[in-house]
C-alpha atoms as a PDB file:
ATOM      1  CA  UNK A   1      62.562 -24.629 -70.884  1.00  0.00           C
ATOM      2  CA  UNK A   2      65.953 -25.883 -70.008  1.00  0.00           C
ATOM      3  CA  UNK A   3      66.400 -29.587 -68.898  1.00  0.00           C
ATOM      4  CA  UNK A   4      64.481 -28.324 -65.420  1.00  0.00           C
ATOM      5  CA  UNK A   5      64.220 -25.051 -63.806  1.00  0.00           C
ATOM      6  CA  UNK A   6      64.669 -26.530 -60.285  1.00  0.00           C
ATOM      7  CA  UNK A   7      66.502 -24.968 -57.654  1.00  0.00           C
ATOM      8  CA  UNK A   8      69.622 -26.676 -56.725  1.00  0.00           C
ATOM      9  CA  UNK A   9      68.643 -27.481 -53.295  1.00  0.00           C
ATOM     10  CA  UNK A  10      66.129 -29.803 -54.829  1.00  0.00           C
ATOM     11  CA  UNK A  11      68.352 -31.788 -56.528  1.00  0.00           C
ATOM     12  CA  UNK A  12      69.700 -35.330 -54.774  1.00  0.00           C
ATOM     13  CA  UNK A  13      71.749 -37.917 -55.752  1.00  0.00           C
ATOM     14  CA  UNK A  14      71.050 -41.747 -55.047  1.00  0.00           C
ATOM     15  CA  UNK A  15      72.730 -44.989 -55.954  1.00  0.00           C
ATOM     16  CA  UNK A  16      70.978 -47.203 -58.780  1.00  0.00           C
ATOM     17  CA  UNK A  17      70.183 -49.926 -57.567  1.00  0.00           C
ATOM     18  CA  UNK A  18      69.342 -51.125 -61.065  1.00  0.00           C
ATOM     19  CA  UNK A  19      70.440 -48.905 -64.567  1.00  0.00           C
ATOM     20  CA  UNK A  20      68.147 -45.702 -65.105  1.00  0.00           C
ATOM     21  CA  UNK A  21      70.040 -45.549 -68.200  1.00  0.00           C
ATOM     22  CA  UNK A  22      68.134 -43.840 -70.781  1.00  0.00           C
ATOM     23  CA  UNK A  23      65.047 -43.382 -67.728  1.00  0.00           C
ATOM     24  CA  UNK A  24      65.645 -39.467 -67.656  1.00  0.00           C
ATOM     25  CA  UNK A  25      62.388 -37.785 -67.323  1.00  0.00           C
ATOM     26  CA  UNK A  26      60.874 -40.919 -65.810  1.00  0.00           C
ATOM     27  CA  UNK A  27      60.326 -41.596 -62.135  1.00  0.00           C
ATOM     28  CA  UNK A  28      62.091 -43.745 -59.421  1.00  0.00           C
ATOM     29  CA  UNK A  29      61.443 -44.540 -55.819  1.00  0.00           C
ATOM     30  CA  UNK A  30      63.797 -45.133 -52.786  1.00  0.00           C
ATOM     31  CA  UNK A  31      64.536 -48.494 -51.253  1.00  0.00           C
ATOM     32  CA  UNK A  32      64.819 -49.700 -47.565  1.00  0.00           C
ATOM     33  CA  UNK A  33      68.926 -49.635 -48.544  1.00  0.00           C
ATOM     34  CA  UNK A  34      68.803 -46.052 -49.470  1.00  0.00           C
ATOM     35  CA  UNK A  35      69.248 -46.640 -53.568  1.00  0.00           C
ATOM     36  CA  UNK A  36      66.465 -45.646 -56.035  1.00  0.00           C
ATOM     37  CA  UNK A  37      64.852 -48.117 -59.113  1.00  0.00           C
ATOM     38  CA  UNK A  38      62.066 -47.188 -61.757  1.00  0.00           C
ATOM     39  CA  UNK A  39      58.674 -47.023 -59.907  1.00  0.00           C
ATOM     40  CA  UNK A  40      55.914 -49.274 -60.333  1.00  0.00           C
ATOM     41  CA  UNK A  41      52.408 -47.668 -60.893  1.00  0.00           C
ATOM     42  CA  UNK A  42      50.953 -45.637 -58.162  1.00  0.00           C
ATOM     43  CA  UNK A  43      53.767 -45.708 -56.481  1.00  0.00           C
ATOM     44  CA  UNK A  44      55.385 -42.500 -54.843  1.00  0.00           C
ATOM     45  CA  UNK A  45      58.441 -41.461 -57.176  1.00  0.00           C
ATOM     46  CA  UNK A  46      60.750 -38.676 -57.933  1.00  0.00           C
ATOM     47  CA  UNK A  47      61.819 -36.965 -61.582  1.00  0.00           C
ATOM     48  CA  UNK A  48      64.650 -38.496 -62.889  1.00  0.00           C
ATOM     49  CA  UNK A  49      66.945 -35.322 -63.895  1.00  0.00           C
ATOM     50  CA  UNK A  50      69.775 -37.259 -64.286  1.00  0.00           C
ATOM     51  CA  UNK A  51      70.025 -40.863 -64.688  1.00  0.00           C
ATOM     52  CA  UNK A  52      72.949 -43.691 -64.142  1.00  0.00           C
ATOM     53  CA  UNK A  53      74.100 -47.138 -64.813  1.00  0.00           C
ATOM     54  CA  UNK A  54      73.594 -49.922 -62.144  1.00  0.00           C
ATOM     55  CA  UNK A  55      76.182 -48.784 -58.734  1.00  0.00           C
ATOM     56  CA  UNK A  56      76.421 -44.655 -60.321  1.00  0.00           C
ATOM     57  CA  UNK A  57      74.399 -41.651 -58.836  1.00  0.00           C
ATOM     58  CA  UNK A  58      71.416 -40.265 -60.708  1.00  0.00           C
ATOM     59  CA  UNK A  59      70.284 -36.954 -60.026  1.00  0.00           C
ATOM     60  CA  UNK A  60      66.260 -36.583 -58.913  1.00  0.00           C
ATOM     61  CA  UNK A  61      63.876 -33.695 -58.133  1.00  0.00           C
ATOM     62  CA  UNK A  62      62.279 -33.834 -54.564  1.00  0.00           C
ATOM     63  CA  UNK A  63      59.867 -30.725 -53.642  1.00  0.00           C
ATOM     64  CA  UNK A  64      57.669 -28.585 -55.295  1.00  0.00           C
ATOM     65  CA  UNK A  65      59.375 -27.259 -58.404  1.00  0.00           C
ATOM     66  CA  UNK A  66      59.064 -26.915 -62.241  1.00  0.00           C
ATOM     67  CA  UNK A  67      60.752 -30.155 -64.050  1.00  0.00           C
ATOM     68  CA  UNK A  68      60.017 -32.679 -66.876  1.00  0.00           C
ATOM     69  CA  UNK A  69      58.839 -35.706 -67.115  1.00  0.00           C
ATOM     70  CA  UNK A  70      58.102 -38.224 -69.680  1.00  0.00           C
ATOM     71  CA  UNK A  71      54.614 -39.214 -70.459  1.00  0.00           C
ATOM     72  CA  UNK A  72      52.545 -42.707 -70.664  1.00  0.00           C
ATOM     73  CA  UNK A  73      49.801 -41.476 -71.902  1.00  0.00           C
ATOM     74  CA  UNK A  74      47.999 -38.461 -72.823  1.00  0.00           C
ATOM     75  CA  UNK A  75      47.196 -35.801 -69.912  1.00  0.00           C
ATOM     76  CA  UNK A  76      45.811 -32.193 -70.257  1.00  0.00           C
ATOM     77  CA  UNK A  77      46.738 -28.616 -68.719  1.00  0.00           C
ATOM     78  CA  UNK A  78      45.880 -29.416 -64.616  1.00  0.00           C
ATOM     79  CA  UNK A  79      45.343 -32.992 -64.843  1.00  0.00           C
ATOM     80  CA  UNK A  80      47.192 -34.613 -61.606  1.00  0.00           C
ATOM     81  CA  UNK A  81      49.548 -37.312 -62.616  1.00  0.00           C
ATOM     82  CA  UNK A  82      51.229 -40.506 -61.387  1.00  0.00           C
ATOM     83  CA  UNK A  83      53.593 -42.908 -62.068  1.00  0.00           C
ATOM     84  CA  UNK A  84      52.540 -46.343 -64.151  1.00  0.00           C
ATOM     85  CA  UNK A  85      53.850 -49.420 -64.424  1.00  0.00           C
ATOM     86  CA  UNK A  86      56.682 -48.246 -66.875  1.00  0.00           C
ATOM     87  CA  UNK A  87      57.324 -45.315 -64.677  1.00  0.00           C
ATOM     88  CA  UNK A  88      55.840 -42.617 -66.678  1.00  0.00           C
ATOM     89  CA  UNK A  89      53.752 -40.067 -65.894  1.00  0.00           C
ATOM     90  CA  UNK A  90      49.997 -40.522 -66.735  1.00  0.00           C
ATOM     91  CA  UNK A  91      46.511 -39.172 -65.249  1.00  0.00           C
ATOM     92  CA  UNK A  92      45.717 -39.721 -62.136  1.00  0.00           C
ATOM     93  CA  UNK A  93      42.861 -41.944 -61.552  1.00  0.00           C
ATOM     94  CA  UNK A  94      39.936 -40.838 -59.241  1.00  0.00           C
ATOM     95  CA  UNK A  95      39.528 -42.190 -56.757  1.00  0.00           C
ATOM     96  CA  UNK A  96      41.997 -45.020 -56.877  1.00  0.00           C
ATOM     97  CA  UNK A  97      44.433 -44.379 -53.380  1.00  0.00           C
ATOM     98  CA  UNK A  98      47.441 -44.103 -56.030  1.00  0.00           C
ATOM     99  CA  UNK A  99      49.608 -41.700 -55.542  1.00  0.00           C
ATOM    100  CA  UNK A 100      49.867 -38.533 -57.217  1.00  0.00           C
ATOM    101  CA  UNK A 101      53.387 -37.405 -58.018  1.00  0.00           C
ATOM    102  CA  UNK A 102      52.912 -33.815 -60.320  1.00  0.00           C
ATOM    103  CA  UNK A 103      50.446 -31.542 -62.143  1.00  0.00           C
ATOM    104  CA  UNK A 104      51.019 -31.319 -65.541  1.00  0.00           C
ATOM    105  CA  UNK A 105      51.553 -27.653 -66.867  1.00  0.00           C
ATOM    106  CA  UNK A 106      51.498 -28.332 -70.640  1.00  0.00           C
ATOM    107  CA  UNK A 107      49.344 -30.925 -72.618  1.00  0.00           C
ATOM    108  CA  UNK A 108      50.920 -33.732 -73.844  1.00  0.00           C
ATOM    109  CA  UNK A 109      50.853 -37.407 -75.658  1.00  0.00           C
ATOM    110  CA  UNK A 110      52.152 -40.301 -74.659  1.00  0.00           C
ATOM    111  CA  UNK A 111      56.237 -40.155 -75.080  1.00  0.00           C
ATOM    112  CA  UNK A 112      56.064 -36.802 -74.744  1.00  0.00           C
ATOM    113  CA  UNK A 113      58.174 -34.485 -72.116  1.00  0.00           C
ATOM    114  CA  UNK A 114      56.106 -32.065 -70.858  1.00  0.00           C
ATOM    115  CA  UNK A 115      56.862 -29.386 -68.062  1.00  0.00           C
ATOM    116  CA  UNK A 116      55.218 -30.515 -64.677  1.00  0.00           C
ATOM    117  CA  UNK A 117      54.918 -28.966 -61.044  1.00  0.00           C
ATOM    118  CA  UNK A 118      56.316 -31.793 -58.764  1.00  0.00           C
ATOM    119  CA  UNK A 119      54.318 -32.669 -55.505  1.00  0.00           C
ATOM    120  CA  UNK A 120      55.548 -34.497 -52.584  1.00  0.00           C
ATOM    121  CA  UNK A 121      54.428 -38.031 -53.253  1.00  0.00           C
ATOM    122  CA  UNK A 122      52.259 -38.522 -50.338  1.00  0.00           C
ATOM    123  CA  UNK A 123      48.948 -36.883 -51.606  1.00  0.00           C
ATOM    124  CA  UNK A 124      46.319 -40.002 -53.041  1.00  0.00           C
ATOM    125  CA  UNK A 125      43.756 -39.630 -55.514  1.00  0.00           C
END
């Protein structure tokens, strides 16, 4: 799969309000000014497609599409995942009111990038 197989339309940019550098594949959340930073865990967060230095755009998935993310730990085919406190994708606990941010469509280890189906951020476990 290509870096993501996302339909334009999908695609935003937002200011950094710290560096994503290097953070592709990982998620970030908005703040009440309108710029994104690496989430915190359980918190609701977007794919990083793109990411950016401190004051530059990075590019993130919002909606329901096929994109990558990097992992924090290891997750099967199905499992629901959601952001921890590196902002990486792990399983979802049950149970726990985090939110759940994708379900993973491939198997994968942690600091591995695995092909996901993003969910709106709102659903909790």
């Amino acid at each position: 799969m290509a870096l993501t197989n996302v339909d334009t339309h999908s695609f935003v940019s937002a200011r950094a309000a710290k560096s994503l550098a290097g953070k592709q594949y990982q998620l970030a959340k908005y703040l009440t000014s309108g710029e994104v930073e690496l989430c915190g865990e359980g918190e609701a967060g977007f794919i990083i497609a793109e990411d950016a230095v401190e004051g530059d755009y990075a590019t993130l998935v919002i909606g329901a599409e096929r994109a990558k993310v990097r992992l924090g730990g290891t997750v099967a085919i199905g499992e629901t995942l959601m952001s921890n406190a590196e902002a990486k994708a792990v399983k979802t606990t049950s149970g726990s009111g985090k939110l759940i941010v994708a379900i993973a469509r491939e198997a994968g280890a942690s600091g591995d990038i695995i092909e996901v189906l993003t969910v709106p951020p709102a659903v909790k476990a």
